[in-house]
Protein backbone atom coordinates (compact mmCIF):
# COMPACT_ATOMS: atom_id res chain seq x y z
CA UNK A 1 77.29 111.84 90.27
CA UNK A 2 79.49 114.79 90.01
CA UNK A 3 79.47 115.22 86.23
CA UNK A 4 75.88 114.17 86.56
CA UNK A 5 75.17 117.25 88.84
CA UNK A 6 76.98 119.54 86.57
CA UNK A 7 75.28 119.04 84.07
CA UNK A 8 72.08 119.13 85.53
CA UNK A 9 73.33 122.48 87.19
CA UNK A 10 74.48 124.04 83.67
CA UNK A 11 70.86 123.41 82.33
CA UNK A 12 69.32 124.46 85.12
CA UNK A 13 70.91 128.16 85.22
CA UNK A 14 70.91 127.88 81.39
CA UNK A 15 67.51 127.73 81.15
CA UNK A 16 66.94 129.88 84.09
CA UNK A 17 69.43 132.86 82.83
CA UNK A 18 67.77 132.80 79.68
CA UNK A 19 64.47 133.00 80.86
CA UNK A 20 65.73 135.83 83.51
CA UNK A 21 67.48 137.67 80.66
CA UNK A 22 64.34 137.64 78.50
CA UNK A 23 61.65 138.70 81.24
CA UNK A 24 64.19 141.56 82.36
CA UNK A 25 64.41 143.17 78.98
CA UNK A 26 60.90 142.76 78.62
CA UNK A 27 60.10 144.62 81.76
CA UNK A 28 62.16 147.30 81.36
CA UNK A 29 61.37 148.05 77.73
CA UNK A 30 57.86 148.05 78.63
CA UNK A 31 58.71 150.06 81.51
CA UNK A 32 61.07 152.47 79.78
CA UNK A 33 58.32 152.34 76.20
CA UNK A 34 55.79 153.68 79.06
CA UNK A 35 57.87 156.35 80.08
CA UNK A 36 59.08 158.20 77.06
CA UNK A 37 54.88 157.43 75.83
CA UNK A 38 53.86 159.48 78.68
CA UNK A 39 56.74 162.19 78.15
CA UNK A 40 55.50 162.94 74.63
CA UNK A 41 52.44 163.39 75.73
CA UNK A 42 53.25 165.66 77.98
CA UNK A 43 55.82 167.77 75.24
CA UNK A 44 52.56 167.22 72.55
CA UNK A 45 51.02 169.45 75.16
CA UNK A 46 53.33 172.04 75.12
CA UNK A 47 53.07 173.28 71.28
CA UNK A 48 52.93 175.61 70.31
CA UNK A 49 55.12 177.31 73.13
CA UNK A 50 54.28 180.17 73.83
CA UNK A 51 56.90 182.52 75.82
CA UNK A 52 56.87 185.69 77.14
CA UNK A 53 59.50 185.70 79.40
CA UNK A 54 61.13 183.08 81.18
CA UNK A 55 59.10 182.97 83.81
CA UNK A 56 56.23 182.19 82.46
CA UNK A 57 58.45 179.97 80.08
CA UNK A 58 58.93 178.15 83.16
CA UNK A 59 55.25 177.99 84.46
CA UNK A 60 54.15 176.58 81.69
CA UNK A 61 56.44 173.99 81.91
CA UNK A 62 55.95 173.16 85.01
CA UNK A 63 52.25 173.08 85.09
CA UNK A 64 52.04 170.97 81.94
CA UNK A 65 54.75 168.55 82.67
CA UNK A 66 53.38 167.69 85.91
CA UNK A 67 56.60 168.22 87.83
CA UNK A 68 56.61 166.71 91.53
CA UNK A 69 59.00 165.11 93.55
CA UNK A 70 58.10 161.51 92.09
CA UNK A 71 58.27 162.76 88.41
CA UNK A 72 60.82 165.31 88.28
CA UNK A 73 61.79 167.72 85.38
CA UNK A 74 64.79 169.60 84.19
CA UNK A 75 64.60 172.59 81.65
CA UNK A 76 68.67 173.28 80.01
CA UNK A 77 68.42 176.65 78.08
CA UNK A 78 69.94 176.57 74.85
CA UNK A 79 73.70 178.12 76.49
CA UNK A 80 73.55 174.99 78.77
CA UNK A 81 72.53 176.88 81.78
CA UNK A 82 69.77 175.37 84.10
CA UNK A 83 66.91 176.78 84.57
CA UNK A 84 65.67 174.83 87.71
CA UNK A 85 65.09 170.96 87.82
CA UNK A 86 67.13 168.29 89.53
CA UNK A 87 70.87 167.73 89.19
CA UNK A 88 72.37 168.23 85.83
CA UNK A 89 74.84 166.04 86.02
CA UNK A 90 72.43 163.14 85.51
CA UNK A 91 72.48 163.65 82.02
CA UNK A 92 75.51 163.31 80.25
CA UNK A 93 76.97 164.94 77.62
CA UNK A 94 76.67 162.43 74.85
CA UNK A 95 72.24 162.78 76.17
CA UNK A 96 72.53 166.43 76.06
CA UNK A 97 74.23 166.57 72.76
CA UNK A 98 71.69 163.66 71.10
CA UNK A 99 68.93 165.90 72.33
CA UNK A 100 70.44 169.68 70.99
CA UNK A 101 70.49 167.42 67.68
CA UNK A 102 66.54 167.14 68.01
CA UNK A 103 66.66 163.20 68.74
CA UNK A 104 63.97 161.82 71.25
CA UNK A 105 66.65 160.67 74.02
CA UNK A 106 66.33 158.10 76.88
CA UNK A 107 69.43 156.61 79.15
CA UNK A 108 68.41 154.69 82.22
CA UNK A 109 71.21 156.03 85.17
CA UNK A 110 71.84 155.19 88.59
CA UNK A 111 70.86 157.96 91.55
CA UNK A 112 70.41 157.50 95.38
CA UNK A 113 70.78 153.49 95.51
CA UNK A 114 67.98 153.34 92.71
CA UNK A 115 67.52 152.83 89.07
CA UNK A 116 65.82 156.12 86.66
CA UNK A 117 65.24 156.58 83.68
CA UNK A 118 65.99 159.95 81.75
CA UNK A 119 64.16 161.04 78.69
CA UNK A 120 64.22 164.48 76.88
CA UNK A 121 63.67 166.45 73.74
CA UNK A 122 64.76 169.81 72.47
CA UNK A 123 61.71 172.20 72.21
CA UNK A 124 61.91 175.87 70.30
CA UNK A 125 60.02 178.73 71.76
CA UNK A 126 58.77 181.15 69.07
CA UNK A 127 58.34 184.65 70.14
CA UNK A 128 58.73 185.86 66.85
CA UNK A 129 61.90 188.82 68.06
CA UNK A 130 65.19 186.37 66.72
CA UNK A 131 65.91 183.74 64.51
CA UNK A 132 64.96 180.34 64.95
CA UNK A 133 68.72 179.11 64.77
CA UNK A 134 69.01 181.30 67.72
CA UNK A 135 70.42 179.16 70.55
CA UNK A 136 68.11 181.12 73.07
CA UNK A 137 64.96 179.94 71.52
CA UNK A 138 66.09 176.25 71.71
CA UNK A 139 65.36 174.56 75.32
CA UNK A 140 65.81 171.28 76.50
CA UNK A 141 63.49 169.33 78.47
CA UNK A 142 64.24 166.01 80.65
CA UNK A 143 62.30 163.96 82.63
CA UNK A 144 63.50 161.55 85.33
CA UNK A 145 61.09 158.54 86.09
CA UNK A 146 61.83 155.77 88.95
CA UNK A 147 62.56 152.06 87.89
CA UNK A 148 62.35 150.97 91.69
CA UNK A 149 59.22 148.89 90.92
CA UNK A 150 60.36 147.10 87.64
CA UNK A 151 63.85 146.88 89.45
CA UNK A 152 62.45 145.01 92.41
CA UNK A 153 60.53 142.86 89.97
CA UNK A 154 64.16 141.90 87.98
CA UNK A 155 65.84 141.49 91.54
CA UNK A 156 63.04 138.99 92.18
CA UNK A 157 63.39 137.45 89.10
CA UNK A 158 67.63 137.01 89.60
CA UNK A 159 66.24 135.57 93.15
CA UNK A 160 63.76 133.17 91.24
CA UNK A 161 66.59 132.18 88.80
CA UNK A 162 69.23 131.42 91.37
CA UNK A 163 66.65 129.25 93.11
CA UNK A 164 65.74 127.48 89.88
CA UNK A 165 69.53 126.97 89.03
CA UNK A 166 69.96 125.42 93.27
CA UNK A 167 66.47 123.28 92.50
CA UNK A 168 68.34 121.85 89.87
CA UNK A 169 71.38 121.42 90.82
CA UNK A 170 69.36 119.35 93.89
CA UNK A 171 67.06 117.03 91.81
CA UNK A 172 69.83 116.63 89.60
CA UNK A 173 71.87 115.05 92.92
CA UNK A 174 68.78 112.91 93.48
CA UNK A 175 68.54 111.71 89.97
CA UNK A 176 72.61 110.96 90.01
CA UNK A 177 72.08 109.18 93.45
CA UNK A 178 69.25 107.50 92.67
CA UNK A 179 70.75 106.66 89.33
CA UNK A 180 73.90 105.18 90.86
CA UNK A 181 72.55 103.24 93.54
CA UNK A 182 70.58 101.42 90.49
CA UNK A 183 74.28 101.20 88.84
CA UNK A 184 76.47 100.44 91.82
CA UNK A 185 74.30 98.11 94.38
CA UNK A 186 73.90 95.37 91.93
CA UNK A 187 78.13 96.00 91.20
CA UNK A 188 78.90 96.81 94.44
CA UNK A 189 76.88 93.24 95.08
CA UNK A 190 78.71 91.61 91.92
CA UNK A 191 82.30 92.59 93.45
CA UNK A 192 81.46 91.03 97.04
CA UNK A 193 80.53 87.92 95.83
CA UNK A 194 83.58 87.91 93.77
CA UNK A 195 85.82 88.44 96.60
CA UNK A 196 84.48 85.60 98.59
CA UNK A 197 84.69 83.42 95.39
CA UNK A 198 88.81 84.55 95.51
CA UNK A 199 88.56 83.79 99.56
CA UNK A 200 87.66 80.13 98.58
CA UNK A 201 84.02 80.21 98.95
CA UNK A 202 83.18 78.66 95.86
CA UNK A 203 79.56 78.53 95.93
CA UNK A 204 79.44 82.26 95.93
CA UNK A 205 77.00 83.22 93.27
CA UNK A 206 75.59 86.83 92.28
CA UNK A 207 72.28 88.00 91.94
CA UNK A 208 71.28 88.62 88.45
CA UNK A 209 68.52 91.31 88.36
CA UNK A 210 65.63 90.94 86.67
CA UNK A 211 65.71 92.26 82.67
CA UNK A 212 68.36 91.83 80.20
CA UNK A 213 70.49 94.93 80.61
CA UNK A 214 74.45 94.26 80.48
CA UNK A 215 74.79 94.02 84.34
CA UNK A 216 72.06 91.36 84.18
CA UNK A 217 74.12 89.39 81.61
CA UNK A 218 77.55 90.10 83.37
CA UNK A 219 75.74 88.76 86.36
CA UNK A 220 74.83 85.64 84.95
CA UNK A 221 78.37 84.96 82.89
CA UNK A 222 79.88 85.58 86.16
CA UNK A 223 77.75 82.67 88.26
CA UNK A 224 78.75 80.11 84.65
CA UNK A 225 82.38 81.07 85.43
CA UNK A 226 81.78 80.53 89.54
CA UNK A 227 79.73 76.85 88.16
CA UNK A 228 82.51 76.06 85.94
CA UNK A 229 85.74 77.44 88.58
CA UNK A 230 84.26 75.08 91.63
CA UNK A 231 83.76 71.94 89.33
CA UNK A 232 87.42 72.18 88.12
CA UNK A 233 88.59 72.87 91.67
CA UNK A 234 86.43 70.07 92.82
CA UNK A 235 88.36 67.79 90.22
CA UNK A 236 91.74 69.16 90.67
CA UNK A 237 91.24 68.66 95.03
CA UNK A 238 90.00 64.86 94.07
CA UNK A 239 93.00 64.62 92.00
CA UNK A 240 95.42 66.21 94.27
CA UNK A 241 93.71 63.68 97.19
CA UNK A 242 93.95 60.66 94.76
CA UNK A 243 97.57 61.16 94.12
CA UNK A 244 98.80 61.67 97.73
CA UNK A 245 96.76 59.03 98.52
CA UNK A 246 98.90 56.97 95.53
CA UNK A 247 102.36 58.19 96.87
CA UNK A 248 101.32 57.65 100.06
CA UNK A 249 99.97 53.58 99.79
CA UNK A 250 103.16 53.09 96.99
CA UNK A 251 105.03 54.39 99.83
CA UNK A 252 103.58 52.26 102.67
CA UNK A 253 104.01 49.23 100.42
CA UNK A 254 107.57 49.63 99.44
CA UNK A 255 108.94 50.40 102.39
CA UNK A 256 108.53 46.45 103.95
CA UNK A 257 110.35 44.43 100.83
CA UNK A 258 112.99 47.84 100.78
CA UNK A 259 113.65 46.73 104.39
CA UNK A 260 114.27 42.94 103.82
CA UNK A 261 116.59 43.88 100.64
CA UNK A 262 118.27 46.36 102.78
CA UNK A 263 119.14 43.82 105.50
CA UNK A 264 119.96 40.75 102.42
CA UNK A 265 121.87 43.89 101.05
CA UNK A 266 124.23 44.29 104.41
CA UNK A 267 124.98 40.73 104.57
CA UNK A 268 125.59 40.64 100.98
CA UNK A 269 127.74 43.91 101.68
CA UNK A 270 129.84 41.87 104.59
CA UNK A 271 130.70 39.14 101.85
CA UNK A 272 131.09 41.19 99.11
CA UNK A 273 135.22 40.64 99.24
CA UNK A 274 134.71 37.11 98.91
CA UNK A 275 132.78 37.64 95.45
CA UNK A 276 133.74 37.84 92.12
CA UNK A 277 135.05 41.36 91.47
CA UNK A 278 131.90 42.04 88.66
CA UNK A 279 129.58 40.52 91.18
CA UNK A 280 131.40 42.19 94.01
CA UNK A 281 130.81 45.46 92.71
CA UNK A 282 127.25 44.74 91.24
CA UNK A 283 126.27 43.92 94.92
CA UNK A 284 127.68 47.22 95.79
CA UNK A 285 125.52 49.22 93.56
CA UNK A 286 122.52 47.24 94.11
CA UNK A 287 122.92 48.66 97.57
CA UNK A 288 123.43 52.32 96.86
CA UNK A 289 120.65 52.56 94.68
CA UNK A 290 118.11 50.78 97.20
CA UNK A 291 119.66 52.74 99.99
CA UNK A 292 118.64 55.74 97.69
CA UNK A 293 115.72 54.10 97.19
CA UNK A 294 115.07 53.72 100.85
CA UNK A 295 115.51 57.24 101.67
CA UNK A 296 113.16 58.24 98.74
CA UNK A 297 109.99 56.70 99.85
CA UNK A 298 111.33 57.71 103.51
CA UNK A 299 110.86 61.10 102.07
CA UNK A 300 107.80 61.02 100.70
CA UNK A 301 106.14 59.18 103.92
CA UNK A 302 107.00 62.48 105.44
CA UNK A 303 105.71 64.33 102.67
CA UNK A 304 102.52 62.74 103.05
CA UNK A 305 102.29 63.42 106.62
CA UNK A 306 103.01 67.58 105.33
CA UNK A 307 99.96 67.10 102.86
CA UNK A 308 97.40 65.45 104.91
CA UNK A 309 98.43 67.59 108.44
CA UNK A 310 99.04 64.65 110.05
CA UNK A 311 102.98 65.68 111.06
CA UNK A 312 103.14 66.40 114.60
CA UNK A 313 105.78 67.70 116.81
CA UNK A 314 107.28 65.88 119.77
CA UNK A 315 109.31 68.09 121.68
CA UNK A 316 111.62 68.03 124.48
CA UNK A 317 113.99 70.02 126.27
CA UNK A 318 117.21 69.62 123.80
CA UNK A 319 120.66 71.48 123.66
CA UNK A 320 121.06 72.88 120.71
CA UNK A 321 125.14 72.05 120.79
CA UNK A 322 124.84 68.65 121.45
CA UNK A 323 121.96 67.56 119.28
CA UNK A 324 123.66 69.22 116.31
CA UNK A 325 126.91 67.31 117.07
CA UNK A 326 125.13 63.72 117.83
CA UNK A 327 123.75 64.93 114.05
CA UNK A 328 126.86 65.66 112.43
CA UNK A 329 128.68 62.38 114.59
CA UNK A 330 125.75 59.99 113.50
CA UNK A 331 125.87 60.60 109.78
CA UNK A 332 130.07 60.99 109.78
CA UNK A 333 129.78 64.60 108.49
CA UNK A 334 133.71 66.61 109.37
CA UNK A 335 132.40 70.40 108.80
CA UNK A 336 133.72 73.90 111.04
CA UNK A 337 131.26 74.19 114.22
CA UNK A 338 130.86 77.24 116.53
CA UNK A 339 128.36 75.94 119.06
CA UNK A 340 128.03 77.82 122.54
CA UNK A 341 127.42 75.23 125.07
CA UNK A 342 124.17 75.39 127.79
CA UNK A 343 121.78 76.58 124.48
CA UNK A 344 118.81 74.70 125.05
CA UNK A 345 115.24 74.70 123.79
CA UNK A 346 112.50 73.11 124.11
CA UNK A 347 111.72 71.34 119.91
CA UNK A 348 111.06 68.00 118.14
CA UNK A 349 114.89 66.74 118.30
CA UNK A 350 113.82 64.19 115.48
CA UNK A 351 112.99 67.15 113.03
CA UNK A 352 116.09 69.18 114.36
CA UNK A 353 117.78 66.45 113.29
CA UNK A 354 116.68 65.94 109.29
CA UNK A 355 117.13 69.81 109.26
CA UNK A 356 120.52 69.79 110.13
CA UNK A 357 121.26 66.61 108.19
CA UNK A 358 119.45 67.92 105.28
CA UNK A 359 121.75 71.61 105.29
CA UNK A 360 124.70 70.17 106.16
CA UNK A 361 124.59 67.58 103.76
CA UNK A 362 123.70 69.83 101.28
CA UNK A 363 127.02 72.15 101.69
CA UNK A 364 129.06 69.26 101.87
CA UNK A 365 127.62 67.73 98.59
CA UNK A 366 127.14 71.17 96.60
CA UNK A 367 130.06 73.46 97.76
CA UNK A 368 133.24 73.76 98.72
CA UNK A 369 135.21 73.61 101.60
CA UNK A 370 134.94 74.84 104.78
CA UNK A 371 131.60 74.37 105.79
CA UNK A 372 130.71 76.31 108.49
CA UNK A 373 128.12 75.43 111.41
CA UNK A 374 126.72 77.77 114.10
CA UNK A 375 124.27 78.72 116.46
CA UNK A 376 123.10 81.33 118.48
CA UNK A 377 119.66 82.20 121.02
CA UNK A 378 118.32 84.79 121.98
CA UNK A 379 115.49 84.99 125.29
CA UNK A 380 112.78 83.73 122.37
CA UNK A 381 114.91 82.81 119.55
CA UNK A 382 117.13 79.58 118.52
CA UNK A 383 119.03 80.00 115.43
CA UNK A 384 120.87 77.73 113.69
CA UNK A 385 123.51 78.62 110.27
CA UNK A 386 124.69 76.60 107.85
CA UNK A 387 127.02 78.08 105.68
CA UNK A 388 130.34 76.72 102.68
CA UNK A 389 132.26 78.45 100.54
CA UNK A 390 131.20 77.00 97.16
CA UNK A 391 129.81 79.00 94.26
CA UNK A 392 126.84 80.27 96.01
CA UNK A 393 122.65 79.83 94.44
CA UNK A 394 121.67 81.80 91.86
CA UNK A 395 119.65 85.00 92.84
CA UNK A 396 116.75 83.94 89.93
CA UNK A 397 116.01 80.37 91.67
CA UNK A 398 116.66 81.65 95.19
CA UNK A 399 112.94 80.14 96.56
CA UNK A 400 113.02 77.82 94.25
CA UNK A 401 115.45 75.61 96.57
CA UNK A 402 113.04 74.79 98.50
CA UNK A 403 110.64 73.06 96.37
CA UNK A 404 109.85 69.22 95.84
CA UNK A 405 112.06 67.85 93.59
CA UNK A 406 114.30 70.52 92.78
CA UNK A 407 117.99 69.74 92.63
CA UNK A 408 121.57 71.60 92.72
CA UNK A 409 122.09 70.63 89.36
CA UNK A 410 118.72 71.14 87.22
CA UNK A 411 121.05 69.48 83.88
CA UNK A 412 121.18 66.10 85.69
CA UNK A 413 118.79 63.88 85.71
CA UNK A 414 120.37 61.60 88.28
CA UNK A 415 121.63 62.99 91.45
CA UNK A 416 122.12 61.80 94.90
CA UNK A 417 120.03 63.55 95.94
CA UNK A 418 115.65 63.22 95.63
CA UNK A 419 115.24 66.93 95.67
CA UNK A 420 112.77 66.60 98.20
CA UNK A 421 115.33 67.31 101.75
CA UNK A 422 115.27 71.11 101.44
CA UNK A 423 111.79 71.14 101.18
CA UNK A 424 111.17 68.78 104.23
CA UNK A 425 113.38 70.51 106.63
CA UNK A 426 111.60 74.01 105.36
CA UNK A 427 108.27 72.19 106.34
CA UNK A 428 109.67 71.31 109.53
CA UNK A 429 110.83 74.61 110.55
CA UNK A 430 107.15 76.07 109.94
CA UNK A 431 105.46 73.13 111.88
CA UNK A 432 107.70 74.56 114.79
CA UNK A 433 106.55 77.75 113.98
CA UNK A 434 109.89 78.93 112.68
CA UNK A 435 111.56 79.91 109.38
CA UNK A 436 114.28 78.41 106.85
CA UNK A 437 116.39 81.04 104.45
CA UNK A 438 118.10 81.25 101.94
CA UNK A 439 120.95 83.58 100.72
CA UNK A 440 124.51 84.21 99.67
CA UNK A 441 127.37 85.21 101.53
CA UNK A 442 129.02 88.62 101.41
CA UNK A 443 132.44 86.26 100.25
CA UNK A 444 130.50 84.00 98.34
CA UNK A 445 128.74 80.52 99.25
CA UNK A 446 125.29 79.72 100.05
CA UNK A 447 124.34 80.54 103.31
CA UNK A 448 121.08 78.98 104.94
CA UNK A 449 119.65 80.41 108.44
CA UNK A 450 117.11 78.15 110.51
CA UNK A 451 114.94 80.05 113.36
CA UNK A 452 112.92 77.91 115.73
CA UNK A 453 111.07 79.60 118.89
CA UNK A 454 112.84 78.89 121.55
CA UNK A 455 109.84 77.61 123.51
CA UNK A 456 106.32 76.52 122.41
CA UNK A 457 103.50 79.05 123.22
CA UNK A 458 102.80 78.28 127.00
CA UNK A 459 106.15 76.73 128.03
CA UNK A 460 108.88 78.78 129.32
């Protein structure tokens, strides 16, 4: 719109400043053209001079010329001396000199807030007693006529122009308006409907204007890319649905023979010393691996429950002190502890529980000795650290700990681990509306900070 106006204001006073230019040198050529017409008239009727003396030089003059206030004349004697008229020093010397040289002269000057115009001509006076070279027969005659009238008509012309140049510089701010509404609408339209396609609103579509301009066509490629983005999402959700659905039901359907081997498994594990020593240590392998087993499809139960939003929290009032040591007792873990007693909150002990197992068991498996376990509250604030003194986590792959299926040791394809723990105790923190970091220590080791509200919203 800017550039648009611009231009339109350049043409405007272009055209206008010409057209001013133009009509002012035509009025005052025609006005000054009048003038000196008239003035040689009015010298024609002078010759032949006759003189006498310089009064009646003067008379003459006077009477012929027509001299009144509105026309004024001045007579210079040949010595430069005035004779009478107005002020001299109207005419300069380069007019004066042009006219001694017998040139017709005119020079338009500025007197009393107005525009004139001064014309003269040298005249001779032949008496017949000296020489015609002599300087005392030469005179010079100037005129002064007013320009007020074609001066007011240029002044109204400069008016006219200026008002052309703001006329234009106005329609040209309706055209740019009106021509960018036409532009932007439809793109300020097009750019809406793309940002509630990004929201998720997939059956966004844009307008396509009528006609087959560019916008009209980017319009319509836009609503095949919006047809083709939902179908794909479409698929992708159905396929995303179909396979936690899968995990899910293998889940569900493993877990009851996993629970009759792991109870054959035990007994087998009570006799195992009464076995051969190939079948005693088959047994024990078969039972590490469905253990494993066991606590894989454990896992992904509660990664089902994450994906459909079925997990829920049951809370109750805990300590913080004793639920982490029933935690670290249960599953025979020997790490450092700094627990204040008489912390409590009110949390899902259950999930407080695979959290701590999950970190703890982590630093134990994946670094080094001592392992360090502590917590802390503030009025709205538990928080819970779990930190070892092993070779820390590599900045590059910091988040990545915590997603499915990611493991300490990316080279191995067989861990103890299912890669899945980090990721379920980070899940549990948010359902409690808390957090799960990750860092390094300022000595080393991976350090891992858990903060849970101390209360649910309501409960205090």
């Amino acid at each position: 719109m800017v550039a648009f106006a611009m231009l339109g204001f350049a043409v405007a006073t272009g055209v206008a400043g010409v057209e001013y230019i133009t009509a002012r040198d035509a009025i005052v050529q025609r006005a000054q053209d009048i003038a000196v017409a008239r003035f040689l008239r009015k010298v024609e009727s002078l010759k032949p001079l006759p003189v006498r003396s310089e009064g009646e030089l003067l008379s003459v003059i006077g009477a012929r010329m027509g001299s009144r206030p509105e026309y004024p004349v001045l007579v210079l004697r040949g010595d430069g001396q005035a004779s009478y008229g107005f002020d001299q020093t109207l005419v300069s010397p380069q007019l004066r000199d042009a006219a001694a040289a017998g040139y017709l002269v005119s020079q338009r000057v500025r007197h009393d807030n107005a525009t004139w115009l001064v014309t003269g001509v040298q005249l001779s006076m032949q008496d017949g007693t000296g020489p015609p070279e002599d300087p005392s027969t030469r005179i010079s005659v100037f005129v002064l006529d007013s320009l007020t009238g074609e001066q007011a008509v240029v002044d109204n012309l400069a008016r006219d122009a200026w008002l052309v140049g703001a006329a234009g510089v106005v329609v040209a701010l309706g055209l740019a308006m009106f021509a960018a509404r036409g532009v932007v609408r439809p793109v300020r339209a097009l750019q809406q409907t793309a940002a509630r396609l990004g929201a998720g609103d997939l059956e966004a579509r844009a307008t396509v204007p009528p006609g087959g301009d560019e916008l009209a066509a980017v319009s319509a490629t836009f609503n095949e890319m919006a047809d083709s983005l939902r179908d794909h999402v479409v698929q992708l959700r159905r396929m995303e649905t179909d396979a936690r659905r899968f995990v899910g039901d293998v889940s569900h359907e493993l877990r009851t023979p996993l629970t009759a081997m792991t109870a054959v498994l035990d007994l087998l594990d009570d006799t195992a010393d009464q076995l051969p020593q190939d079948a005693a240590r088959a047994v024990r392998l078969i039972g590490v691996e469905t253990r494993s087993l066991t606590r894989l499809v454990e896992d992904l139960i509660e990664v089902t429950r994450f994906d459909a939003g079925t997990a829920t929290l049951r809370v109750d009032t805990v300590d913080i002190a004793d639920a982490i040591r029933a935690t670290l007792d249960r599953r025979g873990l020997v790490v450092d502890t700094d627990l204040p007693d008489g912390v409590v909150a009110v949390i899902d002990p259950r999930r407080l529980d695979v959290i701590v197992a999950n970190l703890v068991g982590n630093a134990v498996r994946h670094g080094a000795p001592p392992v360090l376990v502590t917590a802390g509250a503030t009025a709205d604030t538990v928080t819970v650290q779990v930190s070892d003194s092993g070779p820390g986590i590599d900045e590059s792959s910091m988040e990545d700990v915590f997603q499915r299926f990611v493991k300490a040791d990316q080279s191995r394809s067989r861990s103890e681990g299912s890669g899945l723990g980090l990721a379920i105790a980070r899940e549990n923190a948010h359902l409690h509306g808390g957090t799960l970091t990750a860092a390094n220590g300022p000595d080393g080791g991976a350090v891992f900070t858990l903060r849970l509200p101390r209360y649910p919203e309501g409960r205090r």
